[in-house]
C-alpha atoms as a PDB file:
ATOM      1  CA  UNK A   1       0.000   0.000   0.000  1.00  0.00           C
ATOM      2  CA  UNK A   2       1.460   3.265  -0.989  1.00  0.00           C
ATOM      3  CA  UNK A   3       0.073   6.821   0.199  1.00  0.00           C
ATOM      4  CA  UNK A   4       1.295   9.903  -1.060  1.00  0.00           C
ATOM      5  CA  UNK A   5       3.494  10.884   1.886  1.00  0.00           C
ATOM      6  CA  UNK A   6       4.768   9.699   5.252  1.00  0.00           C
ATOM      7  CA  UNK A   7       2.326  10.828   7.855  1.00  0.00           C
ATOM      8  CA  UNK A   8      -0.102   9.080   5.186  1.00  0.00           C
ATOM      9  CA  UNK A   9       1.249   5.960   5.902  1.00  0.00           C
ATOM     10  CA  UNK A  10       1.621   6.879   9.824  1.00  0.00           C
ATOM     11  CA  UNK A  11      -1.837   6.981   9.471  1.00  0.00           C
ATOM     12  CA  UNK A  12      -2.888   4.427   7.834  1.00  0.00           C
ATOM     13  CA  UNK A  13      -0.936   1.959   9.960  1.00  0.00           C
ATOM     14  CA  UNK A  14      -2.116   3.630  13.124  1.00  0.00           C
ATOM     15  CA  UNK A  15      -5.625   2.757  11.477  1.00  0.00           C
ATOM     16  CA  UNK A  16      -5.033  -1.087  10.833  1.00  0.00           C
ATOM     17  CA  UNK A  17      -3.949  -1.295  14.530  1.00  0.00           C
ATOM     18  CA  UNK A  18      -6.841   0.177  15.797  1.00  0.00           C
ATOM     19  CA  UNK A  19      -9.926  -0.039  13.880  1.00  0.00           C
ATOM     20  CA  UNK A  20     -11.660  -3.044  14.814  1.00  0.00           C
ATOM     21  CA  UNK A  21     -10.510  -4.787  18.193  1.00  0.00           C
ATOM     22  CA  UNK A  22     -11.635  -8.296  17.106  1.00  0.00           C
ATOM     23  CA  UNK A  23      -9.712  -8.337  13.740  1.00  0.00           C
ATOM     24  CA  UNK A  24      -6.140  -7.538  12.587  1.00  0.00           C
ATOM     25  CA  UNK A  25      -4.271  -7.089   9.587  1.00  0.00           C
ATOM     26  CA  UNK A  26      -0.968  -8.125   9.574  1.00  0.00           C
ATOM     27  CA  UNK A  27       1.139  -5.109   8.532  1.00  0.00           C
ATOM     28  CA  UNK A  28       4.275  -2.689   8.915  1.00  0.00           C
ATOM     29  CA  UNK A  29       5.889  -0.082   7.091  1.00  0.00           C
ATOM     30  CA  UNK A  30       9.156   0.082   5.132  1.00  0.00           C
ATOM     31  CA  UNK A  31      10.856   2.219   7.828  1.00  0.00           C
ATOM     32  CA  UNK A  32      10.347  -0.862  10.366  1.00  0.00           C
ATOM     33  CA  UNK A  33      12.900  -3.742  10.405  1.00  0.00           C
ATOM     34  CA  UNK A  34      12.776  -6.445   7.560  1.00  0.00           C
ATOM     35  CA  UNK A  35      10.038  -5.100   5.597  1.00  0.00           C
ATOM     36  CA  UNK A  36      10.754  -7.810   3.170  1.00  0.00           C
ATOM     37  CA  UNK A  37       8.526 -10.104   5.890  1.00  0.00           C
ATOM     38  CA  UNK A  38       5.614  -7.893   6.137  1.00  0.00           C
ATOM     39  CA  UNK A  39       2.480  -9.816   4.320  1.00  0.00           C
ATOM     40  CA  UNK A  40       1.096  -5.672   4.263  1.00  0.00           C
ATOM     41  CA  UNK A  41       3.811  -3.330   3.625  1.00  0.00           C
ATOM     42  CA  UNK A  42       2.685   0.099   3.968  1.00  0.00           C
ATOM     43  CA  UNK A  43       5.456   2.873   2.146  1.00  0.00           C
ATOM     44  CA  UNK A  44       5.414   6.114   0.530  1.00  0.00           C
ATOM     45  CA  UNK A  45       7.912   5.175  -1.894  1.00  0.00           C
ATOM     46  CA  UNK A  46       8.040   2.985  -5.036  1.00  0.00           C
ATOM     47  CA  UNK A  47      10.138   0.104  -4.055  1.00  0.00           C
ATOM     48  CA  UNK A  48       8.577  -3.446  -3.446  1.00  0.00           C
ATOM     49  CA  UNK A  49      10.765  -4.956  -0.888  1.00  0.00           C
ATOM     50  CA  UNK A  50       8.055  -7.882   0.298  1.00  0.00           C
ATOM     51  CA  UNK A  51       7.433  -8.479  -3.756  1.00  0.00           C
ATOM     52  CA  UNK A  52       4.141  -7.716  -3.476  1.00  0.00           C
ATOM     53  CA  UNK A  53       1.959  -8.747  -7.029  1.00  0.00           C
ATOM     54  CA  UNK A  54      -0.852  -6.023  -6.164  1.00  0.00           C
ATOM     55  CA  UNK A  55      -0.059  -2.262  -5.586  1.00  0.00           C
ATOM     56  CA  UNK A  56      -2.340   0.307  -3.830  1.00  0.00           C
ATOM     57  CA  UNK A  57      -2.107   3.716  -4.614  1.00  0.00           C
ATOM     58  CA  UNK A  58      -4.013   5.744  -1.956  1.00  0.00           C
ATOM     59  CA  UNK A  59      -5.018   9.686  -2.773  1.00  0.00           C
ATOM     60  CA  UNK A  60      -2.364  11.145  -4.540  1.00  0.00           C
ATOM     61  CA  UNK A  61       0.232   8.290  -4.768  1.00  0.00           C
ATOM     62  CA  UNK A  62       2.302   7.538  -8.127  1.00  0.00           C
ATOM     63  CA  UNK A  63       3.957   4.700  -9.402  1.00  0.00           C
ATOM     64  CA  UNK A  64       6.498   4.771 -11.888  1.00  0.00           C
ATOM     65  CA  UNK A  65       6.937   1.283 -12.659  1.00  0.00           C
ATOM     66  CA  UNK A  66       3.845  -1.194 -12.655  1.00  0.00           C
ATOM     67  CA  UNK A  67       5.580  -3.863 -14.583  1.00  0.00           C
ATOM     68  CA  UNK A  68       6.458  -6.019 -11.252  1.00  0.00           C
ATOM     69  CA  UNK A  69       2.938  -6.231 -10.845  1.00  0.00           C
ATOM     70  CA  UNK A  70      -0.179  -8.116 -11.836  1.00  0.00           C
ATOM     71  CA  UNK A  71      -2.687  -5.535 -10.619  1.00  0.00           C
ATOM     72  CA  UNK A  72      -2.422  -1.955  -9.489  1.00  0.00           C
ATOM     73  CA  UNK A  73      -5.286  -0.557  -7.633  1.00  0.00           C
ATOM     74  CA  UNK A  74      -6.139   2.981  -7.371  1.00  0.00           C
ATOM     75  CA  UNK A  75      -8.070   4.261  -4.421  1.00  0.00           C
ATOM     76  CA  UNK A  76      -8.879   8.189  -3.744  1.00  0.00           C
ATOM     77  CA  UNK A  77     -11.933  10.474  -3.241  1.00  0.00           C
ATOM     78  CA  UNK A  78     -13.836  11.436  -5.831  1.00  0.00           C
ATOM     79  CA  UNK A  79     -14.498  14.505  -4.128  1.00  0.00           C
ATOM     80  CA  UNK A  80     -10.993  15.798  -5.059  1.00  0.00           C
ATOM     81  CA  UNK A  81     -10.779  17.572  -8.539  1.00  0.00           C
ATOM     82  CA  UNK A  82      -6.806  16.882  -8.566  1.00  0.00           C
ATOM     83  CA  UNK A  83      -7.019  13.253  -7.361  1.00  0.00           C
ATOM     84  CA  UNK A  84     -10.130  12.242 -10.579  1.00  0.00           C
ATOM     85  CA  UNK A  85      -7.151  14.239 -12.921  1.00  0.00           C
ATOM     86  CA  UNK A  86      -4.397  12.680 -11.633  1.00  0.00           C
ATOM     87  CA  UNK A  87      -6.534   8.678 -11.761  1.00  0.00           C
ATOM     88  CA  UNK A  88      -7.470   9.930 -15.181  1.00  0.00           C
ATOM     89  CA  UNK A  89      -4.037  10.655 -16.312  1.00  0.00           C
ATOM     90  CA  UNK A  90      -2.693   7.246 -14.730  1.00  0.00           C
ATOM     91  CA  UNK A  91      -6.011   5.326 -16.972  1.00  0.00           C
ATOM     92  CA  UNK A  92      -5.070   6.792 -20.206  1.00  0.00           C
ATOM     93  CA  UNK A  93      -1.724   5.688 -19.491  1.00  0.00           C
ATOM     94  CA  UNK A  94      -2.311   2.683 -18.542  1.00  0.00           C
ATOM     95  CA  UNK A  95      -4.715   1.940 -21.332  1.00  0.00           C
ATOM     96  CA  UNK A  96      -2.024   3.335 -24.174  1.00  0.00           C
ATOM     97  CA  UNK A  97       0.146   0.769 -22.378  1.00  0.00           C
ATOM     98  CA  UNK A  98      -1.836  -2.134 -23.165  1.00  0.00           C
ATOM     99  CA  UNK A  99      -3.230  -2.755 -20.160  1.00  0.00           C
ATOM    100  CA  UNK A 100      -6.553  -4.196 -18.941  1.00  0.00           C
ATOM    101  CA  UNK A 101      -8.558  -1.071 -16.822  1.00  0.00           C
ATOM    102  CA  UNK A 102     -11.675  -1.247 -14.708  1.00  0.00           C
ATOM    103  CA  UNK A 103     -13.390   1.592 -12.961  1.00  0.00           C
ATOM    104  CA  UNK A 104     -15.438   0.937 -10.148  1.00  0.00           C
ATOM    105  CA  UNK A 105     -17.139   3.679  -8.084  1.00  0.00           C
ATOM    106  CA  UNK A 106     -19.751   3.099  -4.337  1.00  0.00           C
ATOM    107  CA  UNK A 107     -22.641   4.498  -4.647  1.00  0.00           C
ATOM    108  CA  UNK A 108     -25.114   5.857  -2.436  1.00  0.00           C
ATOM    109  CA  UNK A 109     -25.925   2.852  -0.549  1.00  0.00           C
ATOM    110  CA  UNK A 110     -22.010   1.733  -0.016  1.00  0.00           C
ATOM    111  CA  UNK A 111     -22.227  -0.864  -2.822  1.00  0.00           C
ATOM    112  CA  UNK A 112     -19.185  -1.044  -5.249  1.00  0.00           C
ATOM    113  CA  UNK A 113     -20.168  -1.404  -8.856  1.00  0.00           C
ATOM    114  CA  UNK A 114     -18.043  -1.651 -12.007  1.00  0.00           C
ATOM    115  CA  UNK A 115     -18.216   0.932 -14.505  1.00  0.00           C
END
């Protein structure tokens, strides 16, 4: 998972450890030791030190390189003029790349439906 800057991911990780007291998701970040061993590796840089085959880009996050993996998600709010230009930047590039893109988008109710 990579956000846009470090306090992103300082919050983001402060999230996953206390959201929900009955569930956990096994994480650290890349400043932590041996973040090659984290199953969740949260960074706000581009390497892939765990090998991870899916990348998250949260907000404003860019990746130069998608080739090491097999998907690359997208996640930011729709609310945010620059975040819909800079997603629709990174889909026409994608696309003139040859790659498969899907939109999804929640609507009203909190259901997630393809686009």
């Amino acid at each position: 998972v990579q956000a846009a800057s470090p306090e992103r991911v300082d919050a983001l990780d402060q999230h996953l450890w206390t959201y929900d007291d009955a569930s956990f998701l096994p994480h650290g970040t890349d400043r932590q030791p041996e973040p090659h061993r984290q199953p969740i590796l949260l960074t706000d840089g581009d390497g892939n030190p765990n090998e991870a085959q899916v990348r998250f880009l949260v907000e404003a996050a860019e990746l130069d390189d998608a080739s090491p993996y097999l998907r690359v998600i997208h996640m930011f709010d729709d609310r945010e003029p620059a975040h819909i230009e800079r997603a629709r930047h990174s889909w026409k590039a994608a696309r003139a790349a040859g790659h498969e893109v899907a939109y999804w988008q929640q609507d009203a109710q909190g259901r997630w439906a393809r686009k």
